[in-house]
N, C-alpha and C. Protein backbone atom coordinates (compact mmCIF):
# COMPACT_ATOMS: atom_id res chain seq x y z
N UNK A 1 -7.49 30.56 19.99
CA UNK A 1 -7.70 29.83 21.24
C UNK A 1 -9.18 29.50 21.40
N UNK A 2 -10.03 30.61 21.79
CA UNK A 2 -11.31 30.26 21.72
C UNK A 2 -12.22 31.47 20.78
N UNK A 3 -13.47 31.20 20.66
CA UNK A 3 -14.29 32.34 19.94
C UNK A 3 -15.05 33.33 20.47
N UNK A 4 -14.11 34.30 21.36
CA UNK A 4 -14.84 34.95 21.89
C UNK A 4 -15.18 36.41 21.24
N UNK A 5 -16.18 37.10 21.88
CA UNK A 5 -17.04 38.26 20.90
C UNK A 5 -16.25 39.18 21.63
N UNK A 6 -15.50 40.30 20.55
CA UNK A 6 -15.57 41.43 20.59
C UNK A 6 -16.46 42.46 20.52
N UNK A 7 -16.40 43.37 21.28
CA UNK A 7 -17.79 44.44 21.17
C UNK A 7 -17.12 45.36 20.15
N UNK A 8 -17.58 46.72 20.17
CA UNK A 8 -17.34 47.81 19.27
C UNK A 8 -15.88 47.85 19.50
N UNK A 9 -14.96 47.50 20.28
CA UNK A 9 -13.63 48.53 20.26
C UNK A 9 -12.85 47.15 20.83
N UNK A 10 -11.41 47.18 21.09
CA UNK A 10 -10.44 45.99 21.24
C UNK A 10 -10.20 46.13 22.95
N UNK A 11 -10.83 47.04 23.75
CA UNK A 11 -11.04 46.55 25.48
C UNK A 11 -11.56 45.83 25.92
N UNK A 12 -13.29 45.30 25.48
CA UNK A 12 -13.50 44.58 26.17
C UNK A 12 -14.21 43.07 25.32
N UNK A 13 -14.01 42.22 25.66
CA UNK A 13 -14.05 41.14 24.79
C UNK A 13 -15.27 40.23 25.42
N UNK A 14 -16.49 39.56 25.18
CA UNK A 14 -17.54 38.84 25.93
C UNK A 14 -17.21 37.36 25.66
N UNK A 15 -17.04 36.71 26.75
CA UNK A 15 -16.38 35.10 27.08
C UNK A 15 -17.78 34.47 27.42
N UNK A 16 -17.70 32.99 26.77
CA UNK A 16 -18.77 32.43 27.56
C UNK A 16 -18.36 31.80 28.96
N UNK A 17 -19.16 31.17 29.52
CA UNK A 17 -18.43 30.52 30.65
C UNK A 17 -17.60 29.38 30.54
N UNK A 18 -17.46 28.94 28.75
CA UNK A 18 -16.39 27.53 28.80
C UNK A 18 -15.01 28.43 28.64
N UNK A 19 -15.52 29.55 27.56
CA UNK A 19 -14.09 30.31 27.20
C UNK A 19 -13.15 30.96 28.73
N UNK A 20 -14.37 31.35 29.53
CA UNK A 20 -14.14 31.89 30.77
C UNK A 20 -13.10 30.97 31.71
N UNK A 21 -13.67 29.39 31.40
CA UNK A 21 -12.66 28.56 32.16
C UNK A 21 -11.50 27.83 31.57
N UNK A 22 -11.26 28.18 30.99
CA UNK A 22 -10.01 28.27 30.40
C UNK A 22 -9.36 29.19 30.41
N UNK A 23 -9.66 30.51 30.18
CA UNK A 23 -9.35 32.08 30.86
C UNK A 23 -8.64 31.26 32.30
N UNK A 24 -9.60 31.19 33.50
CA UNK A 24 -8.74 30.76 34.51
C UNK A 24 -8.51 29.97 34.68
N UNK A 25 -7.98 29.16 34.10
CA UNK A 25 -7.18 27.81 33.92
C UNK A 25 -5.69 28.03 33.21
N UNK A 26 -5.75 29.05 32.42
CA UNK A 26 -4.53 29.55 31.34
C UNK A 26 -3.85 30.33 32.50
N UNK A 27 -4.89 31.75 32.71
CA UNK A 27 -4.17 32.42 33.00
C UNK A 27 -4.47 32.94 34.96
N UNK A 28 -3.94 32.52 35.52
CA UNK A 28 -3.65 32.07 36.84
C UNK A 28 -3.55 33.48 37.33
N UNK A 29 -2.87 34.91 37.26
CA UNK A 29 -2.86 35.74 37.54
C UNK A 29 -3.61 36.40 37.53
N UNK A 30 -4.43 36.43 36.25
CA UNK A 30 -5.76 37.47 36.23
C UNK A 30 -6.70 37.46 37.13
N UNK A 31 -7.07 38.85 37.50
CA UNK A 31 -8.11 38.97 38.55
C UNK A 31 -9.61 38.78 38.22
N UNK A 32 -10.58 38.57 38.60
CA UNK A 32 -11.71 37.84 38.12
C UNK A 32 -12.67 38.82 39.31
N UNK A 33 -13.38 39.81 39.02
CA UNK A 33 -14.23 40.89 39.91
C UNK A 33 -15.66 41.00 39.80
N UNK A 34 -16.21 40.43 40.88
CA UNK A 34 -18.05 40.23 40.69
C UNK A 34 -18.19 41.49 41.49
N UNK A 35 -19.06 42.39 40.71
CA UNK A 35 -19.45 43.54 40.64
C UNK A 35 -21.11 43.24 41.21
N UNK A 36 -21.26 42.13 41.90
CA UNK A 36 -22.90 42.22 42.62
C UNK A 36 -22.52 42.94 44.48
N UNK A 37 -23.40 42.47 44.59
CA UNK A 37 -23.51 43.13 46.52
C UNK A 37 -22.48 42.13 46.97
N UNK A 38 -22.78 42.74 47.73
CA UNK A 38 -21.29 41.30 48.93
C UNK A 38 -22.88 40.57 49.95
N UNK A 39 -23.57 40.40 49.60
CA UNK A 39 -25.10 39.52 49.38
C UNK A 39 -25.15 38.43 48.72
N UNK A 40 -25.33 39.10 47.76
CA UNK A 40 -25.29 38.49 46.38
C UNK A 40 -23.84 37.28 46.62
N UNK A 41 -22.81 38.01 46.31
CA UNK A 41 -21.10 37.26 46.38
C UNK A 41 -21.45 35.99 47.28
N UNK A 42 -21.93 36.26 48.51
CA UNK A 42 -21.55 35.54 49.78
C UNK A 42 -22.58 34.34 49.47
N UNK A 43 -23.69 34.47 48.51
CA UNK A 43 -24.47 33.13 48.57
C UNK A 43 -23.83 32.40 47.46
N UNK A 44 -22.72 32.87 46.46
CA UNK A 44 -22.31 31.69 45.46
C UNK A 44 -21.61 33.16 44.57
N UNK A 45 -20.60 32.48 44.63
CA UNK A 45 -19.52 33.62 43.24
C UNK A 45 -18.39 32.35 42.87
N UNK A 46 -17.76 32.97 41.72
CA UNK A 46 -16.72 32.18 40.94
C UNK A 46 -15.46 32.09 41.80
N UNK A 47 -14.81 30.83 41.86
CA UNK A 47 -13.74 30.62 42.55
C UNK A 47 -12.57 31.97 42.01
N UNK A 48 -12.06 32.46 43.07
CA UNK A 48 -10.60 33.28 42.57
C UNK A 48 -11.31 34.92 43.00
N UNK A 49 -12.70 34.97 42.84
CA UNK A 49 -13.39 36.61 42.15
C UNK A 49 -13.02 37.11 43.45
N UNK A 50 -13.00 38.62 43.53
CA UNK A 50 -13.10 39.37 44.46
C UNK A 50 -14.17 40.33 44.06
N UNK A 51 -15.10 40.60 45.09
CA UNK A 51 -16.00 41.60 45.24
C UNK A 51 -15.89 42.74 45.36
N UNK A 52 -16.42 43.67 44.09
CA UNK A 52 -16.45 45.11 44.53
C UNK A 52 -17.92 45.56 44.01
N UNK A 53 -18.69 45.84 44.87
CA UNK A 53 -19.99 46.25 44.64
C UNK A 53 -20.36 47.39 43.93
N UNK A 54 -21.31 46.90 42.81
CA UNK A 54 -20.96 48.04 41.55
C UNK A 54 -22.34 49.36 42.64
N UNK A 55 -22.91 48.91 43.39
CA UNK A 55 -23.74 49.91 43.52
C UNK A 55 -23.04 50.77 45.15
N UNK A 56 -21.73 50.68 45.60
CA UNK A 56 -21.18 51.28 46.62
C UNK A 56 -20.52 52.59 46.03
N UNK A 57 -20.56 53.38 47.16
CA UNK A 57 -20.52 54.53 46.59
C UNK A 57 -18.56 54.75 46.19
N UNK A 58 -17.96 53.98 46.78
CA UNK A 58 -16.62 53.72 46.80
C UNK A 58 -16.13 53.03 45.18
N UNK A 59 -17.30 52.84 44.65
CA UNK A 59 -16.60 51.71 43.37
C UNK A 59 -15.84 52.04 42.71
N UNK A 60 -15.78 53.36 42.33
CA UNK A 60 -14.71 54.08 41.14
C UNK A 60 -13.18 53.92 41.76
N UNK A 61 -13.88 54.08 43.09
CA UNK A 61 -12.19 54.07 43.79
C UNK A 61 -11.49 52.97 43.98
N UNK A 62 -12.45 52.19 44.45
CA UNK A 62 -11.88 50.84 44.29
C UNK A 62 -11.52 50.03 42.82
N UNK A 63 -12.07 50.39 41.61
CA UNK A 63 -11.28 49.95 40.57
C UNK A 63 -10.25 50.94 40.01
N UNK A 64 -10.20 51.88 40.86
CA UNK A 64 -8.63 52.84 40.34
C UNK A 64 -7.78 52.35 41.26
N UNK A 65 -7.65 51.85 42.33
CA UNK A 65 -6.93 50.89 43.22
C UNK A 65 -6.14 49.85 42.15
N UNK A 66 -6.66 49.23 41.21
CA UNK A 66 -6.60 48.11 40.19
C UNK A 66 -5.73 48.38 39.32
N UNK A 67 -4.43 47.32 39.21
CA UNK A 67 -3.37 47.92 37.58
C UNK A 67 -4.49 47.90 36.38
N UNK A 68 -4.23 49.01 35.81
CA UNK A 68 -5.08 48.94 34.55
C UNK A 68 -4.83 48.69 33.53
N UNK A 69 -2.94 47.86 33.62
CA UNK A 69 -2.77 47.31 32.17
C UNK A 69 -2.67 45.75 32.46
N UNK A 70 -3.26 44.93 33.55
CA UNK A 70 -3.74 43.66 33.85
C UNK A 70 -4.96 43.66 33.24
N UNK A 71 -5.16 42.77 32.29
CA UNK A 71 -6.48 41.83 31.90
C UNK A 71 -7.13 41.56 33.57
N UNK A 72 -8.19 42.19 32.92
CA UNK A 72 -9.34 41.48 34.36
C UNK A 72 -10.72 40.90 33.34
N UNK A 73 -11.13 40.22 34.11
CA UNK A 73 -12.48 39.63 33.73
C UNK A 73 -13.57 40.31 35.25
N UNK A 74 -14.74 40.38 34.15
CA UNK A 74 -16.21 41.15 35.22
C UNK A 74 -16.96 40.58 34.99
N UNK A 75 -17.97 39.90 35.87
CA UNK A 75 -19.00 39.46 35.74
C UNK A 75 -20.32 39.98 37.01
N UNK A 76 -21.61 39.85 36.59
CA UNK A 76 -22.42 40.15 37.62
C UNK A 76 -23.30 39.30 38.09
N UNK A 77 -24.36 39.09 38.41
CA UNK A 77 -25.82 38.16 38.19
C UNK A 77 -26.28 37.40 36.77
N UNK A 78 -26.56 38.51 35.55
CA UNK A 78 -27.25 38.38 34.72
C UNK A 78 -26.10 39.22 33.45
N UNK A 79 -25.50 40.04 33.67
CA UNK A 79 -24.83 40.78 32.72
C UNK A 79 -25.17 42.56 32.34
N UNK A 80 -26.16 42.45 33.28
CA UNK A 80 -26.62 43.93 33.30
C UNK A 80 -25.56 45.15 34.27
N UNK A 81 -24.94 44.87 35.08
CA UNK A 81 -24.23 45.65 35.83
C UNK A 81 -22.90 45.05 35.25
N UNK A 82 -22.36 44.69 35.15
CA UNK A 82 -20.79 44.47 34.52
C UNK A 82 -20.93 45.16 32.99
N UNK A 83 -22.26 45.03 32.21
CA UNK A 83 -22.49 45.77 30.95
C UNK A 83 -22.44 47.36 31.72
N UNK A 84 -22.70 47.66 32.62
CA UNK A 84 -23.04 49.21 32.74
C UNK A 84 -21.40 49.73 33.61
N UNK A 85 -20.45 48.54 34.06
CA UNK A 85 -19.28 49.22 34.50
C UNK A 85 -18.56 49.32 33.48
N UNK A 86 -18.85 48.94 32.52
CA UNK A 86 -17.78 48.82 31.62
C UNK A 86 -17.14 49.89 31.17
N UNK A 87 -18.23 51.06 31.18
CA UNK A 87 -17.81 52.74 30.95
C UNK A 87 -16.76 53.17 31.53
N UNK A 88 -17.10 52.42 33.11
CA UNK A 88 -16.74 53.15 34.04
C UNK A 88 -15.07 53.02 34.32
N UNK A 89 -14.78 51.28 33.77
CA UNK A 89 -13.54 50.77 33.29
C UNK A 89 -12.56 51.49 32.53
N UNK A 90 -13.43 52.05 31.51
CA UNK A 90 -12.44 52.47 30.57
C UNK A 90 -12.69 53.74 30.75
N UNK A 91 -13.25 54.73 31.20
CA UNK A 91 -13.23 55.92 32.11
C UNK A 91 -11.91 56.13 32.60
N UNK A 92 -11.71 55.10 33.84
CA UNK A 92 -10.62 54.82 34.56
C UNK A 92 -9.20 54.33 33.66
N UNK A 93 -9.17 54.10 32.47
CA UNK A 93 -7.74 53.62 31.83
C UNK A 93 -7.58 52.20 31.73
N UNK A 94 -8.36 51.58 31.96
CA UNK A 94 -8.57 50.22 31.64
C UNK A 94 -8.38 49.38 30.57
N UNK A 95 -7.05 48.33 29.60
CA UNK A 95 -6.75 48.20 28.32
C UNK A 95 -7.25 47.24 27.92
N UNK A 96 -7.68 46.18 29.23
CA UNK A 96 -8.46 45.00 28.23
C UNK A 96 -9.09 44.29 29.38
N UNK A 97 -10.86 44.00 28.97
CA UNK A 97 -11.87 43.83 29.50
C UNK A 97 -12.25 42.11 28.96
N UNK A 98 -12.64 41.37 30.20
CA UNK A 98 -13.50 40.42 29.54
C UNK A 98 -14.77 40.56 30.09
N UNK A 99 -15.97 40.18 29.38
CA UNK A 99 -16.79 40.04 30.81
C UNK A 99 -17.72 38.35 30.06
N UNK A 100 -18.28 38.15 31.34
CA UNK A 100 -18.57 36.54 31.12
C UNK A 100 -20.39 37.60 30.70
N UNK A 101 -20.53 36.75 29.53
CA UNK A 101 -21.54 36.44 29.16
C UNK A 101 -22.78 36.01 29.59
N UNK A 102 -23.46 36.87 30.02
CA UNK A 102 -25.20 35.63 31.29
C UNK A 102 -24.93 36.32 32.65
N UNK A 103 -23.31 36.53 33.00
CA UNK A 103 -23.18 36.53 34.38
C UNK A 103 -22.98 35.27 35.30
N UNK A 104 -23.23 35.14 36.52
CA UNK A 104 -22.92 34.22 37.09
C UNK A 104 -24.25 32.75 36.85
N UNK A 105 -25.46 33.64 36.65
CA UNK A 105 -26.60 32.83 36.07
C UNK A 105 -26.18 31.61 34.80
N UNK A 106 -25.39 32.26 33.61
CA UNK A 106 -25.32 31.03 32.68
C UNK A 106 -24.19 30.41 33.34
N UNK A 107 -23.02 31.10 33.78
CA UNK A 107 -22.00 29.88 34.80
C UNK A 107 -22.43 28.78 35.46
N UNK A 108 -23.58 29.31 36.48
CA UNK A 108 -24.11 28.42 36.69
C UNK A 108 -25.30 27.42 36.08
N UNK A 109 -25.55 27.86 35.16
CA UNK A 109 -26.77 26.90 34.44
C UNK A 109 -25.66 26.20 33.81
N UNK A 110 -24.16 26.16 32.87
CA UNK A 110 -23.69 25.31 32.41
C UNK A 110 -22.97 24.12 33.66
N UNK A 111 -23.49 24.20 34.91
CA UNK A 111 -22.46 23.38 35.76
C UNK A 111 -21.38 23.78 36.22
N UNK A 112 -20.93 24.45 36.48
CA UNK A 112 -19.44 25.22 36.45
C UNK A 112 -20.11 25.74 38.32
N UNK A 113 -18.83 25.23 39.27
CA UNK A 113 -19.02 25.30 40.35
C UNK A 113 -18.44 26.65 40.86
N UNK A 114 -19.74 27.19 42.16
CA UNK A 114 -19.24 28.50 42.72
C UNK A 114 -19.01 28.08 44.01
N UNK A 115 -18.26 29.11 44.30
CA UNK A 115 -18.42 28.71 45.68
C UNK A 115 -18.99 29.71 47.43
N UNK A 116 -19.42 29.35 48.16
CA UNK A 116 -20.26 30.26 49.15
C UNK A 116 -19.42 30.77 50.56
N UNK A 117 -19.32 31.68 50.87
CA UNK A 117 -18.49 32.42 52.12
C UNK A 117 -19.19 32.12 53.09
């Protein structure tokens, strides 16, 4: 389908933002989770995402809330906090990870529209 990078192991897979839109374009169900502040979210996030703030003290709980044999996609700002939940994912039982590549930064540098709360 597309060429996206596997990391060390078959959970979590790195999408760019074209592979990403086709991700939600294909697949309509998958949940799509920006892991910045609800700050951050509210000035521009990806259509569909829901916010869970990777730095609240609630986060673990709120992604054990989450089926963990649904494909989700994570993205953050830059790729630094969706790189550091990723532990925390598969900690929790988590079978398959995407996360967008850049974060919401290269989404948006390729054109790809967000939208603001």
């Amino acid at each position: 389908m597309f060429n996206c990078k596997a990391q060390n192991d078959d959970i979590v897979t790195k999408v760019t933002p074209e592979e990403l839109e086709v991700l939600l374009t294909e697949q309509k169900e998958m949940k799509l989770i920006d892991v910045r502040t609800p700050e951050e979210f509210g000035a521009g996030h990806i259509s569909r995402a829901e916010n869970i703030n990777f730095f609240s003290e609630n986060f673990s709980k709120s992604l054990a809330e989450l089926d963990k044999e649904e494909p989700l996609i994570i993205y953050c700002k830059s790729g630094r906090r969706s790189g550091k939940s990723i532990a925390i994912f598969k900690e929790l039982g988590f079978t398959k990870i995407y996360e967008l590549e850049g974060g919401v930064l290269n989404w948006k540098s390729k054109d790809f529209e967000v939208k603001t709360k």
